[in-house]
C-alpha atoms as a PDB file:
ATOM      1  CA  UNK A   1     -13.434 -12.956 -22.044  1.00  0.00           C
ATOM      2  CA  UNK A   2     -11.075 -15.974 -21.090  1.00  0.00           C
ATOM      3  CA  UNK A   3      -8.344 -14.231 -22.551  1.00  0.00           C
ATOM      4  CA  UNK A   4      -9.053 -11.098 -20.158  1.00  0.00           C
ATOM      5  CA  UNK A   5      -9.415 -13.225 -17.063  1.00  0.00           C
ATOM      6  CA  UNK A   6      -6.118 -14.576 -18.086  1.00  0.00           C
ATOM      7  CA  UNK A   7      -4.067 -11.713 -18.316  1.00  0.00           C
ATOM      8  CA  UNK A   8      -5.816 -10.496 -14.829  1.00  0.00           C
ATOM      9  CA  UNK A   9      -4.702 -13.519 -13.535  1.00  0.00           C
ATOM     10  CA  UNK A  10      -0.709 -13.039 -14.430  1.00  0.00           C
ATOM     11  CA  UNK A  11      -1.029  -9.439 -13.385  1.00  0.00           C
ATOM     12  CA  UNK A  12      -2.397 -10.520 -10.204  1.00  0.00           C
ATOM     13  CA  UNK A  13       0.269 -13.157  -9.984  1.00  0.00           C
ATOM     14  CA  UNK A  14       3.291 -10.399 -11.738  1.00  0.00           C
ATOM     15  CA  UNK A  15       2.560  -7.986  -9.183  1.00  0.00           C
ATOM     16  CA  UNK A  16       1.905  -9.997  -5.912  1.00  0.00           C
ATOM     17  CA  UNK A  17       5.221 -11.195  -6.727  1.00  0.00           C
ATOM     18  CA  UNK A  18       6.804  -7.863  -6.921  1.00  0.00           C
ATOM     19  CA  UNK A  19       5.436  -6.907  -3.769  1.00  0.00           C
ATOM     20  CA  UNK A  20       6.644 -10.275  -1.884  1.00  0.00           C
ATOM     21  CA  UNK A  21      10.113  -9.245  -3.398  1.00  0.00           C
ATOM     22  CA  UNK A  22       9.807  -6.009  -1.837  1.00  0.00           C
ATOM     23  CA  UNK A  23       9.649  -7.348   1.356  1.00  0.00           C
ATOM     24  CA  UNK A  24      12.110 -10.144   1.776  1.00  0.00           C
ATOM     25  CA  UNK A  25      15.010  -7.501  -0.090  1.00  0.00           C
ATOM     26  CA  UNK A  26      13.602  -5.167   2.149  1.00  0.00           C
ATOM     27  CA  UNK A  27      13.754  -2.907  -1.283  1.00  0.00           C
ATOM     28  CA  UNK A  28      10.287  -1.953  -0.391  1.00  0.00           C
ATOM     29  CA  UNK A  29      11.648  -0.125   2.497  1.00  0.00           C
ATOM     30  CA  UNK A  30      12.713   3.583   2.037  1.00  0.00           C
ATOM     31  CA  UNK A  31      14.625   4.792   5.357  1.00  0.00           C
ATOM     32  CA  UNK A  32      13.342   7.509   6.627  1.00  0.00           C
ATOM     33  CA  UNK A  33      14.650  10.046   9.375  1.00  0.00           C
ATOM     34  CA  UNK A  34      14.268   8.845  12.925  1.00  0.00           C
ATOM     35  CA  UNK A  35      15.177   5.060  12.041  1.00  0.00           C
ATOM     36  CA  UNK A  36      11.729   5.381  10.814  1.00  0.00           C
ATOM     37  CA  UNK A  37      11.064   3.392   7.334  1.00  0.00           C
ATOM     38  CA  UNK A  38       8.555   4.127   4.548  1.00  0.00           C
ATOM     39  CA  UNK A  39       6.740   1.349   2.977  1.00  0.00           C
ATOM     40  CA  UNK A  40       6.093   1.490  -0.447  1.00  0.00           C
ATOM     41  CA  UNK A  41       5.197  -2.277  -0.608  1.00  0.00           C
ATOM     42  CA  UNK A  42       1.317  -1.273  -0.748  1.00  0.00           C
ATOM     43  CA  UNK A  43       2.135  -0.073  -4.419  1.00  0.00           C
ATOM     44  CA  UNK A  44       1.872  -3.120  -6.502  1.00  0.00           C
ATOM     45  CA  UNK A  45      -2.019  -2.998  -5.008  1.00  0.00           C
ATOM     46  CA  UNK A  46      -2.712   0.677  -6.346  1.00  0.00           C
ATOM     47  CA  UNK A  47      -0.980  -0.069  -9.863  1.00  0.00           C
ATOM     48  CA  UNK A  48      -2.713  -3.203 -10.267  1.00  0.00           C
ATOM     49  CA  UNK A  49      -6.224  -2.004  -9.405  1.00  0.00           C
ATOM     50  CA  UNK A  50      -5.581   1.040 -12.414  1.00  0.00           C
ATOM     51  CA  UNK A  51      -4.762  -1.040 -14.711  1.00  0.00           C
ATOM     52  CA  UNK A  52      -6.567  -3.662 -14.018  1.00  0.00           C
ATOM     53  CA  UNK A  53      -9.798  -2.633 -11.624  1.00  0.00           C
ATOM     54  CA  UNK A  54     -10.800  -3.440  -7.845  1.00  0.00           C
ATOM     55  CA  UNK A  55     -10.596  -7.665  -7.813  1.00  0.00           C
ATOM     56  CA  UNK A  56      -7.053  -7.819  -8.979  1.00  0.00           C
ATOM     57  CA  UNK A  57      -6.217  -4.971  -6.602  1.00  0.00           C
ATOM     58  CA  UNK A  58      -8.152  -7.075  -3.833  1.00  0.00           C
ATOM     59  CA  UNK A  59      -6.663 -10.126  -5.165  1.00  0.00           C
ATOM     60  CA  UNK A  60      -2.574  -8.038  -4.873  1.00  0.00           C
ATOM     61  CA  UNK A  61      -3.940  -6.833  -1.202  1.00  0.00           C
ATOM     62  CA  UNK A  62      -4.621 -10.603  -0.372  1.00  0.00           C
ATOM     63  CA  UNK A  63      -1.532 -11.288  -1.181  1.00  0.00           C
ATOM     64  CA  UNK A  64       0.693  -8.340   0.476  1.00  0.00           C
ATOM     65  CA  UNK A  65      -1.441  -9.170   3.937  1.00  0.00           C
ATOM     66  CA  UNK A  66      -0.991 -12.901   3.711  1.00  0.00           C
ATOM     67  CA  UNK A  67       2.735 -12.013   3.363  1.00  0.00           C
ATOM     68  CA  UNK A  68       2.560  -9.417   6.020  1.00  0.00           C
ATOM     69  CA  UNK A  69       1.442 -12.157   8.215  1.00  0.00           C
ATOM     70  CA  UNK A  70       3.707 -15.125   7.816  1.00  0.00           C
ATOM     71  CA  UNK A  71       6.692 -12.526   7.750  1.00  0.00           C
ATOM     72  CA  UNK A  72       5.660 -11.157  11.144  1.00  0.00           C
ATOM     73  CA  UNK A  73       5.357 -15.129  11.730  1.00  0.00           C
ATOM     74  CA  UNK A  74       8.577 -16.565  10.693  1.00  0.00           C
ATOM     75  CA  UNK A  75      10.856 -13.397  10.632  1.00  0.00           C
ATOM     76  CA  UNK A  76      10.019 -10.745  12.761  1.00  0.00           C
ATOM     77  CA  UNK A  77      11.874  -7.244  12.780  1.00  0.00           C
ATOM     78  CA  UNK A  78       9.404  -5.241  14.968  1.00  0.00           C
ATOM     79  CA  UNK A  79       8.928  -5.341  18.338  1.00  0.00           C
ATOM     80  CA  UNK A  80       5.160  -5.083  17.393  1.00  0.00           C
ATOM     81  CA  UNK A  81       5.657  -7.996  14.858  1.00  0.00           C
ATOM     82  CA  UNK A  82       3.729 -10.318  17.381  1.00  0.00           C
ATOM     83  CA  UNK A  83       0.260  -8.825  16.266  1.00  0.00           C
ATOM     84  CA  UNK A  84       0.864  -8.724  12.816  1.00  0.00           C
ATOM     85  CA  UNK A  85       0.189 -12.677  12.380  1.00  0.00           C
ATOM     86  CA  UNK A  86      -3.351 -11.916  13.444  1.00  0.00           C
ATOM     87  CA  UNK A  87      -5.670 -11.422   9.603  1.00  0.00           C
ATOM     88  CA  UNK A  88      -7.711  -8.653  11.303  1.00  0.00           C
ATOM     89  CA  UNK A  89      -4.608  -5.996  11.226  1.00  0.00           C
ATOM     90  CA  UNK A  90      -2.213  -7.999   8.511  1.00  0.00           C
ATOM     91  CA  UNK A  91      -5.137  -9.093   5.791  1.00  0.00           C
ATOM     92  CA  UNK A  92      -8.181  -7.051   6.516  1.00  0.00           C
ATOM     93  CA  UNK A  93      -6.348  -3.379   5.983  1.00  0.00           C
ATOM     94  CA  UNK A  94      -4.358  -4.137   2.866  1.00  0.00           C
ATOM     95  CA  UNK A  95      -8.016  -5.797   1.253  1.00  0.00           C
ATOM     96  CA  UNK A  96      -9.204  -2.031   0.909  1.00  0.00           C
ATOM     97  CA  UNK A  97      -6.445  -0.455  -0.754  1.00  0.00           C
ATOM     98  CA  UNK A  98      -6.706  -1.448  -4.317  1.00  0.00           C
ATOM     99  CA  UNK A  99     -10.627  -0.944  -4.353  1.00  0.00           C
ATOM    100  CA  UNK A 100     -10.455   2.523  -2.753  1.00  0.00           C
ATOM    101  CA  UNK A 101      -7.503   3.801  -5.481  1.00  0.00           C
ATOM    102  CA  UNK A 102      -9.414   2.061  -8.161  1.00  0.00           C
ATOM    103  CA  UNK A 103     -12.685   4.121  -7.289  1.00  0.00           C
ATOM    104  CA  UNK A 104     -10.394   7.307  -6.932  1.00  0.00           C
ATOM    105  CA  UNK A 105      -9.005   6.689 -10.300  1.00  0.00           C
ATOM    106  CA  UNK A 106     -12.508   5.721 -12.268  1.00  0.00           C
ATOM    107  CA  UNK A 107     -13.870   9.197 -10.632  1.00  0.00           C
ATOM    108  CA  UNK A 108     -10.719  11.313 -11.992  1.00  0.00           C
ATOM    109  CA  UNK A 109      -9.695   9.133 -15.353  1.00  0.00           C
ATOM    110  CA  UNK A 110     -10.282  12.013 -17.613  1.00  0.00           C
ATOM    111  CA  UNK A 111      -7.517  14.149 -16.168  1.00  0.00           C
ATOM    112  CA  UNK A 112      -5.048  11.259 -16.314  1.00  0.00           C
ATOM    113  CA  UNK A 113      -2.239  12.829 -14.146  1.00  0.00           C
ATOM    114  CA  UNK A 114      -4.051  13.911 -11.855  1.00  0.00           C
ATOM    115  CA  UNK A 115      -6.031  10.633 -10.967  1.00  0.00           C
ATOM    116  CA  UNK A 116      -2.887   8.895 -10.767  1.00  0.00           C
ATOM    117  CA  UNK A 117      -1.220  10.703  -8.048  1.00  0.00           C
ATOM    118  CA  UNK A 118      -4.954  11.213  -5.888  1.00  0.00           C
ATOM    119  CA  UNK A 119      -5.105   7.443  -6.702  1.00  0.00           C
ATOM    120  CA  UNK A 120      -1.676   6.446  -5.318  1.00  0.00           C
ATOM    121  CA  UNK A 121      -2.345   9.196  -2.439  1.00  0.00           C
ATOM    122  CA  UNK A 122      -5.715   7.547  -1.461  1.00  0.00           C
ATOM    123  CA  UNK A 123      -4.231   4.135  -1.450  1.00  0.00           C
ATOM    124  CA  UNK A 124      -1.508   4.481   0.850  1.00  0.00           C
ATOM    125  CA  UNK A 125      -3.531   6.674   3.511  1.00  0.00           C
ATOM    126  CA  UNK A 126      -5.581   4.042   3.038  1.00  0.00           C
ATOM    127  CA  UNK A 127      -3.517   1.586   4.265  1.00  0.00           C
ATOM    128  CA  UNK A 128      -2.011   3.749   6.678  1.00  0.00           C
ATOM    129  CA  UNK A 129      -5.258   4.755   8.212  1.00  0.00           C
ATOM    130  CA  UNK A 130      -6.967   1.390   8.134  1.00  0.00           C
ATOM    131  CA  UNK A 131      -3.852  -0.391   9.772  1.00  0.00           C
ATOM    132  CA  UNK A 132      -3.104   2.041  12.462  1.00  0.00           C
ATOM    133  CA  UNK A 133      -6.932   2.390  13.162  1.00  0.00           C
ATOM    134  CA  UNK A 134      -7.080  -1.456  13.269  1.00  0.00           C
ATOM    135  CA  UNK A 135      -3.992  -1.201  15.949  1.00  0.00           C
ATOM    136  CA  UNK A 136      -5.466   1.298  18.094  1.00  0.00           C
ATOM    137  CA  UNK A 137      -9.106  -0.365  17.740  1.00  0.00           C
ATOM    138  CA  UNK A 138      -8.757  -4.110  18.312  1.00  0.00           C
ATOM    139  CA  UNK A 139      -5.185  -4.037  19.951  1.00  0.00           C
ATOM    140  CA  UNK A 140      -4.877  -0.652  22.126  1.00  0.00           C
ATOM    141  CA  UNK A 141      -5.268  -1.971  25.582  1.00  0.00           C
ATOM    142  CA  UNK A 142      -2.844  -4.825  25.142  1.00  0.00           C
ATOM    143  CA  UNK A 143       0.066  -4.929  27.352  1.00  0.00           C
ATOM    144  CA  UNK A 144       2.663  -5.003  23.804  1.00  0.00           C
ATOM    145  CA  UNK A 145       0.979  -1.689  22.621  1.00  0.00           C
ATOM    146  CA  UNK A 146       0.526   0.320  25.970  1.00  0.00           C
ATOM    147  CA  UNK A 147       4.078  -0.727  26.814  1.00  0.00           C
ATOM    148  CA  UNK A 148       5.492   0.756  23.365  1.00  0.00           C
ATOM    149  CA  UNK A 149       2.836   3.729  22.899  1.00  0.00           C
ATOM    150  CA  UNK A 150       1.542   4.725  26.583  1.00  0.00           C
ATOM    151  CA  UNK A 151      -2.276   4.544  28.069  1.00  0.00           C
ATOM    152  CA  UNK A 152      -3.319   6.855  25.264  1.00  0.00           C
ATOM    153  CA  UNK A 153      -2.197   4.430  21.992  1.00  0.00           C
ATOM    154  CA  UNK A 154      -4.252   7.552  19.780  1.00  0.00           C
ATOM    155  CA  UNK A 155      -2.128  10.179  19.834  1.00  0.00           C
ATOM    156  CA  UNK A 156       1.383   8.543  18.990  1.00  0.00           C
ATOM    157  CA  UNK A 157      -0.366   6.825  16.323  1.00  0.00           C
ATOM    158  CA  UNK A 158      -1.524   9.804  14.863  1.00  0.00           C
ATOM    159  CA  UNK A 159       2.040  10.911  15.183  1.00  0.00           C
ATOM    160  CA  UNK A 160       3.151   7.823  13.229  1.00  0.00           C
ATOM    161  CA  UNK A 161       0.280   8.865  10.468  1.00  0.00           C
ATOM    162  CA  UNK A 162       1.799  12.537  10.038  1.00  0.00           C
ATOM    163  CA  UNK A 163       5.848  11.730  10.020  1.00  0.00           C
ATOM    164  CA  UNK A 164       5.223   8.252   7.778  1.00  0.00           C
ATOM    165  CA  UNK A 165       2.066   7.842   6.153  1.00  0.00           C
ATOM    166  CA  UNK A 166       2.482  11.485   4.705  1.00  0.00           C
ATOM    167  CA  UNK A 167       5.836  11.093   3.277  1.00  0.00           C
ATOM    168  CA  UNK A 168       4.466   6.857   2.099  1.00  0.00           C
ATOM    169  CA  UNK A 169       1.211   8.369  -0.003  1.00  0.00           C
ATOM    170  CA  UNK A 170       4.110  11.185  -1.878  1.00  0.00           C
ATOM    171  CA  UNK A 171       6.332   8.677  -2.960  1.00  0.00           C
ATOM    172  CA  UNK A 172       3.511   5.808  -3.807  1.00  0.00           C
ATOM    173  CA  UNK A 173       1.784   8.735  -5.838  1.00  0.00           C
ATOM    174  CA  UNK A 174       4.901   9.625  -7.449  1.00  0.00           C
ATOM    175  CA  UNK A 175       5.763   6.000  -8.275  1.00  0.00           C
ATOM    176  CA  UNK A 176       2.366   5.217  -9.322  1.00  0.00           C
ATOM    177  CA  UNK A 177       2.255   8.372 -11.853  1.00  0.00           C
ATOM    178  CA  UNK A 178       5.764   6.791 -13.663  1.00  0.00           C
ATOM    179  CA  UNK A 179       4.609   3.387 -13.974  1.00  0.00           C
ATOM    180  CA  UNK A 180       1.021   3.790 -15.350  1.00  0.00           C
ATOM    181  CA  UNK A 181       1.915   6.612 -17.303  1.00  0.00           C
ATOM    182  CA  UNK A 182       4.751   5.015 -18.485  1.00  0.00           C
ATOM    183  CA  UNK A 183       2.946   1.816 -19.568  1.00  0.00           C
ATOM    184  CA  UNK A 184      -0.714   3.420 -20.463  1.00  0.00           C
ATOM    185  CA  UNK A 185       1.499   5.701 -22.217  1.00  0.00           C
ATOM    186  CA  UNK A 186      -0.466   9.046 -20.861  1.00  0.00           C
ATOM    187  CA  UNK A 187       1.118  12.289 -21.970  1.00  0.00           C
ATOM    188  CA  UNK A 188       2.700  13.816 -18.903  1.00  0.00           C
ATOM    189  CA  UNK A 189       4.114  17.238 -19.319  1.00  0.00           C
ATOM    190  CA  UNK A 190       5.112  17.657 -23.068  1.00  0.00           C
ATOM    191  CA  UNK A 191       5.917  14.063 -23.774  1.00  0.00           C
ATOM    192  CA  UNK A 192       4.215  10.741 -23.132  1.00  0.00           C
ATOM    193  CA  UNK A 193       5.100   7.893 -20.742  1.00  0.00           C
ATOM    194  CA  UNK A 194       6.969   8.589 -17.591  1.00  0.00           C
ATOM    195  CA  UNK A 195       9.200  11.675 -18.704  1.00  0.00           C
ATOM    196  CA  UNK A 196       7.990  14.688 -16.676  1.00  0.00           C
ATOM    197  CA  UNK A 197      10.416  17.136 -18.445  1.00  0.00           C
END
């Protein structure tokens, strides 16, 4: 038991890591036509609640939101950086995604492939839809998000869902698929690990 709360512990810690990593290289950020970027910081959360189950995914979330927020604190690189030191849209969001990929995975485990890329799908629309809705929800009428999306914040933001969080929840449930697969050792394709051949 002690030995399994250790090991959840380091992959908490291995992976939060990763993910801070990912943000101050910026190697967590794919660009993406339209000077658009696509975040695949968010994946560290989905591979840790696989492997691992919902608290260390919540516990990896914690840490990718606390990080969101002192980056958007100390180095900003957004013009709507300014709201991203507040928990409810930095913290709050990123708490769901390992938990929501976790259940996705327990409910499709027994086709392996499969429930990895639904899993790493449902996590990043997760965050996606959970930090855009928290935009448009407790920060829509302020003068920082009419000025950059118009009266009607709903509509560009659904925009912003389509062009990124689309493209985000392919390439976290591609990346996902490699890693677990890779370290679970599932058989994907003809072989086992990540080889898709």
């Amino acid at each position: 038991m002690a030995q399994n709360r250790t090991r959840k512990i380091v992959i908490t810690a291995v992976l939060g890591a990763i993910t801070i990593l990912l943000g101050l290289t910026h190697w967590g950020f794919i660009p993406w036509f339209g000077g658009i970027s696509l975040t695949i910081m968010h994946v560290p959360v989905i591979i840790g609640a696989i492997l691992e189950g919902p608290v260390v995914g919540l516990g990896i979330g914690l840490i990718f939101g606390l990080f969101s927020m002192l980056q958007a604190a100390i180095a900003p690189t957004g013009v709507l950086d300014p709201l991203f030191v507040n928990p409810l849209l930095a913290v709050l969001p990123r708490l769901f995604i390992g938990p929501v990929a976790w259940l996705v995975w327990t409910g499709l485990k027994k086709w392996p492939v499969v429930g990895l890329i639904v899993s790493g799908i449902a996590g990043s629309l997760t965050n996606t839809v959970l930090v855009l809705g928290a935009l448009g929800l407790f920060f829509g009428r302020t003068p920082l998000v009419t000025q950059v999306f118009g009266a009607d914040v709903w509509k560009p933001l659904a925009g912003i869902a389509v062009t990124s969080g689309l493209p985000e929840a392919g390439v976290s449930a591609v990346i996902t698929l490699l890693v677990v697969a890779a370290y679970r050792q599932f058989t994907v394709g003809k072989r086992k690990g990540s080889d898709l051949e």
